[in-house]
C-alpha atoms as a PDB file:
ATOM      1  CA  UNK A   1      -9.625  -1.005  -2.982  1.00  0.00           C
ATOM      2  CA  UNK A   2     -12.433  -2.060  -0.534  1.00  0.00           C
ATOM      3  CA  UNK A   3     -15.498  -0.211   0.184  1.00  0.00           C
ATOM      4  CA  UNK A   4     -14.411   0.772   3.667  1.00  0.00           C
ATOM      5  CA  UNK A   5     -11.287   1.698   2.127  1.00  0.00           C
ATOM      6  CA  UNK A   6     -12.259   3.826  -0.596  1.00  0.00           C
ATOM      7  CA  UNK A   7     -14.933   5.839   1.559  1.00  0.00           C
ATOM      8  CA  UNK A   8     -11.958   5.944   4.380  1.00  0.00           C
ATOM      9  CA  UNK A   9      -9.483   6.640   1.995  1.00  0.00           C
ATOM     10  CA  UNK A  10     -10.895   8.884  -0.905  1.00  0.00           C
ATOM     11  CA  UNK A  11     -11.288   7.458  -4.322  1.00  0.00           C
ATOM     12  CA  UNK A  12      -8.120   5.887  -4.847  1.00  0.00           C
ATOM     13  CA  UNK A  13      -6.188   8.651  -6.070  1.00  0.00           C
ATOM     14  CA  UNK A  14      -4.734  10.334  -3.011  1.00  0.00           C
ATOM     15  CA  UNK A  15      -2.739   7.334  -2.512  1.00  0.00           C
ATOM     16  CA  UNK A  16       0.272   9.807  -1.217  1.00  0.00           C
ATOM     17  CA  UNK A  17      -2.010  11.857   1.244  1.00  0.00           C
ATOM     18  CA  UNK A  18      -0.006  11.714   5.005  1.00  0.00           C
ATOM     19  CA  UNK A  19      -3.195  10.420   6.227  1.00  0.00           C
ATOM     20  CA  UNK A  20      -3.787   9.166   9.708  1.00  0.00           C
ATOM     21  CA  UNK A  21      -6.193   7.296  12.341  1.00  0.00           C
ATOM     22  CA  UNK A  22      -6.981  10.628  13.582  1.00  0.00           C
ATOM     23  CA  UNK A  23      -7.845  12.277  10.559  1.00  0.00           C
ATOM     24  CA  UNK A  24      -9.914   8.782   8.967  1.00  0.00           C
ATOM     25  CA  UNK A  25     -11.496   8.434  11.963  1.00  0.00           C
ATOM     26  CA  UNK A  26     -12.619  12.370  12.327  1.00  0.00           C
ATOM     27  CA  UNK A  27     -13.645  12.020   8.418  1.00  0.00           C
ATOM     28  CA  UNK A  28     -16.187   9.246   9.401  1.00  0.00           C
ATOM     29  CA  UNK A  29     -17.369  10.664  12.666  1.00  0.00           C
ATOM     30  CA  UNK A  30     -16.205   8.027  14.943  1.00  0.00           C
ATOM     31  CA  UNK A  31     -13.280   7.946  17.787  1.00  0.00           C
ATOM     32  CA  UNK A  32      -9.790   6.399  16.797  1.00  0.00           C
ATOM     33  CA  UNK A  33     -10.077   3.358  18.775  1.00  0.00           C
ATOM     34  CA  UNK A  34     -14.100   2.974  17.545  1.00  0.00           C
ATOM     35  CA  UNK A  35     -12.915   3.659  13.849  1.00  0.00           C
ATOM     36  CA  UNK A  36     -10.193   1.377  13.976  1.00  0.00           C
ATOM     37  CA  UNK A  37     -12.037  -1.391  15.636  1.00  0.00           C
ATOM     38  CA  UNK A  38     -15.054  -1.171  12.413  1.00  0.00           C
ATOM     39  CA  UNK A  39     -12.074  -0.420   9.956  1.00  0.00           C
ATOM     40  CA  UNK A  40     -10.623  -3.957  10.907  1.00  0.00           C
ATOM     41  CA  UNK A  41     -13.337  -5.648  11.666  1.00  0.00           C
ATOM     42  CA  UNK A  42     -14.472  -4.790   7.906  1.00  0.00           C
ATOM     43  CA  UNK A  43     -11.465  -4.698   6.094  1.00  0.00           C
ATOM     44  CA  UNK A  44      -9.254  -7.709   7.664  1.00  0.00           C
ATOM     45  CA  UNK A  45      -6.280  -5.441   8.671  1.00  0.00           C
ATOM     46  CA  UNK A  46      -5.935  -1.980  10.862  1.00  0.00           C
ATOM     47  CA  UNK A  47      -6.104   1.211   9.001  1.00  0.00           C
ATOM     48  CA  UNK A  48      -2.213   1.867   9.409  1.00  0.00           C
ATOM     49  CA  UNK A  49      -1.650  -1.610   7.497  1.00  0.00           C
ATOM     50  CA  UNK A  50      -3.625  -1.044   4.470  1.00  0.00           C
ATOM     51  CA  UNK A  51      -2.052   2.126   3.874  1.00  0.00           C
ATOM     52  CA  UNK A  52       0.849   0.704   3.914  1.00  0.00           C
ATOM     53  CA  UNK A  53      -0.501  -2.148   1.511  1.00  0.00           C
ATOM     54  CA  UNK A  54      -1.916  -0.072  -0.660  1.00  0.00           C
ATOM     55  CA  UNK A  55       0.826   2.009  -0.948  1.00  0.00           C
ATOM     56  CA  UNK A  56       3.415  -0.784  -2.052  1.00  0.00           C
ATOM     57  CA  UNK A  57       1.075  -2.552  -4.220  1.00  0.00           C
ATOM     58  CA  UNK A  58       0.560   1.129  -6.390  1.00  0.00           C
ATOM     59  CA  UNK A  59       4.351   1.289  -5.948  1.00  0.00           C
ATOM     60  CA  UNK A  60       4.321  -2.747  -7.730  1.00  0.00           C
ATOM     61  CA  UNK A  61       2.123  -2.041 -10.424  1.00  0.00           C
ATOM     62  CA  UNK A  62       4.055   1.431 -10.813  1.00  0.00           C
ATOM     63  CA  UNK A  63       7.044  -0.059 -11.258  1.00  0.00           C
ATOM     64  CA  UNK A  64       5.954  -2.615 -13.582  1.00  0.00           C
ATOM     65  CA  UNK A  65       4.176  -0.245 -15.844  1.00  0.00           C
ATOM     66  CA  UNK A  66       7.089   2.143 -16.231  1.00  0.00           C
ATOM     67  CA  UNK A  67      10.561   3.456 -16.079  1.00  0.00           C
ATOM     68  CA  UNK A  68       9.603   6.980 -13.224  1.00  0.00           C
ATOM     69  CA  UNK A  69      12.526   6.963 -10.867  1.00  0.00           C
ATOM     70  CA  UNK A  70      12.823   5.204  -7.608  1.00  0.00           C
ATOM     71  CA  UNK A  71      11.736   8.737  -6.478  1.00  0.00           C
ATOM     72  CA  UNK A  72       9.199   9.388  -8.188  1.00  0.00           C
ATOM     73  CA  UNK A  73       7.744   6.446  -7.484  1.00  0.00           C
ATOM     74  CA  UNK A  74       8.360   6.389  -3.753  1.00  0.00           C
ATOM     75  CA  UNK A  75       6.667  10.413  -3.887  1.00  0.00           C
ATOM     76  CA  UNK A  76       3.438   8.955  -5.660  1.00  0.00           C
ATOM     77  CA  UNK A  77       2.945   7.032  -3.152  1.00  0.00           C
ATOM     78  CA  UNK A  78       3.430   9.096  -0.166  1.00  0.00           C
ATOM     79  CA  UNK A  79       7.351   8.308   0.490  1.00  0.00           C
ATOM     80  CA  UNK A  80       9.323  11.171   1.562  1.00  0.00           C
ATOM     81  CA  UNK A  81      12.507   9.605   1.422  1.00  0.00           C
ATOM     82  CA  UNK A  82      13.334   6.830  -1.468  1.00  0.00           C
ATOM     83  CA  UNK A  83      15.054   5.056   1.208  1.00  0.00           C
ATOM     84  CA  UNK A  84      12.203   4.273   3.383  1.00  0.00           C
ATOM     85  CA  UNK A  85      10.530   3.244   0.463  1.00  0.00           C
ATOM     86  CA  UNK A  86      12.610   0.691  -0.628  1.00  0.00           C
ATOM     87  CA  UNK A  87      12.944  -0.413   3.352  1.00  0.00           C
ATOM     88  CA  UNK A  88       9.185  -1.118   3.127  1.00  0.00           C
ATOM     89  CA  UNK A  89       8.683  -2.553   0.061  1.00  0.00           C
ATOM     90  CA  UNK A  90      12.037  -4.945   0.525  1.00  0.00           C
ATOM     91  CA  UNK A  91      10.353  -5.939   3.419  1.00  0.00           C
ATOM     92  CA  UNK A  92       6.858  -6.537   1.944  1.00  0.00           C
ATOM     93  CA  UNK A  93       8.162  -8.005  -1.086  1.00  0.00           C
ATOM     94  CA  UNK A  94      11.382  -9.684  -0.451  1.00  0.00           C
ATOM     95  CA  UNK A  95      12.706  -7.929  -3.031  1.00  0.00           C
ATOM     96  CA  UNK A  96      14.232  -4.372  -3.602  1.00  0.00           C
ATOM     97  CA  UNK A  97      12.190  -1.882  -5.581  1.00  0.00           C
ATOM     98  CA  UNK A  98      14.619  -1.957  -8.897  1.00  0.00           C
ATOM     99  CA  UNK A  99      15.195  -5.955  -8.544  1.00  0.00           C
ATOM    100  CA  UNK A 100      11.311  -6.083  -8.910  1.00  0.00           C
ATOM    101  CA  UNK A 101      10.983  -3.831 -11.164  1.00  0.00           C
ATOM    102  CA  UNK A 102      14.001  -5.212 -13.771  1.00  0.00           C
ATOM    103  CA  UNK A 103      11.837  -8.477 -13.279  1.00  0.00           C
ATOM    104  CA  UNK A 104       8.728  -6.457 -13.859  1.00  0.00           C
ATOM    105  CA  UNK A 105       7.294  -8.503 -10.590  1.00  0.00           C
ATOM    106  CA  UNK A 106       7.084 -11.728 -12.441  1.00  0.00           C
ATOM    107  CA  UNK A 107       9.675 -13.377 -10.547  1.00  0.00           C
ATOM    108  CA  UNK A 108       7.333 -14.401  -7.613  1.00  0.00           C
ATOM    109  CA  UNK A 109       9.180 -13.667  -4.849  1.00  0.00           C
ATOM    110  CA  UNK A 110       8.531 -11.834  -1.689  1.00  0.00           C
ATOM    111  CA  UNK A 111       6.105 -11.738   1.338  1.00  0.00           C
ATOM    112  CA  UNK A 112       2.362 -10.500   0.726  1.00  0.00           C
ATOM    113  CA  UNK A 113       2.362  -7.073   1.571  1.00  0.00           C
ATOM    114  CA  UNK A 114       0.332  -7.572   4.517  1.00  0.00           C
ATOM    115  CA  UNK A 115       2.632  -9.626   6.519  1.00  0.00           C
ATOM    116  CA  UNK A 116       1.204 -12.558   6.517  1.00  0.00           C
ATOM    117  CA  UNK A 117       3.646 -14.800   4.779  1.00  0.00           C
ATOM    118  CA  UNK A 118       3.326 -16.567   0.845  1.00  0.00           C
ATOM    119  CA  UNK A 119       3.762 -15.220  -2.147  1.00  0.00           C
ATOM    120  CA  UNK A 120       0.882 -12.307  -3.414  1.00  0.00           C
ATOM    121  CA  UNK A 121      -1.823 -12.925  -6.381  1.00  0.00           C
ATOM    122  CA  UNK A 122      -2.233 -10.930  -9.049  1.00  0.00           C
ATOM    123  CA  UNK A 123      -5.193  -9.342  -7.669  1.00  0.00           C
ATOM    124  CA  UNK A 124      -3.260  -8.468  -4.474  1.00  0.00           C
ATOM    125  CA  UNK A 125      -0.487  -6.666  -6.299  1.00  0.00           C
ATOM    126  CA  UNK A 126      -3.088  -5.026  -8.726  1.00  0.00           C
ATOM    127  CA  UNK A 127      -6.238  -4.427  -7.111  1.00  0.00           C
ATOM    128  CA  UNK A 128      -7.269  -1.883  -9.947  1.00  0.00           C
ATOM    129  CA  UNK A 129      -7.326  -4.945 -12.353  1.00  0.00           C
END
């Protein structure tokens, strides 16, 4: 996690908070449009987009590192419904959730989780590392 992230974000552990622009932006004392203006300009992405990056690539290096349900997994990171879940990360990934998983995300498939096309780096897909 970034800097801007982790002081927008909390510590890394509230990966499943419902957080929003509103609520980042009122936690660092700027406007929404001013907050997600510095939050780009800093990070690379909008606010809204590394949530949902962050989110999938815990949910990756969840689903390598053990056997929770598709639930559970979709829950830690701030899911509500397994089906969205696997929605998103399909679309991120290019893979479903339990495909990736069964290949423990060593098959190198998918998108980058940020949209941008080619396939993610280690680093991307574990930031913790």
């Amino acid at each position: 996690m970034t800097v801007v992230g982790e002081r927008a974000y909390g510590d890394g552990g509230e990966v499943a908070h419902p957080w929003t622009v509103a609520a980042l932006a009122a936690r660092a004392g700027l406007s929404r449009a001013a907050f997600s203006k510095r939050f780009s300009d800093t990070v690379g992405r909008p606010p809204s987009a590394y949530l949902t990056w962050w989110r999938l690539t815990t949910a990756a290096r969840l689903l390598r590192a053990s056997d929770a349900p598709l639930s559970q997994v979709a829950a830690r990171v701030g899911y509500t419904s397994p089906f969205a879940f696997a929605n998103a990360f399909k679309r991120a990934f290019g893979t479903a959730p339990g495909r990736y998983r069964r290949h423990r995300g060593t098959h190198g498939e998918g998108a980058r989780a940020d949209g941008s096309g080619g396939s993610l780096t280690a680093s991307e897909v574990s930031p913790g590392r």
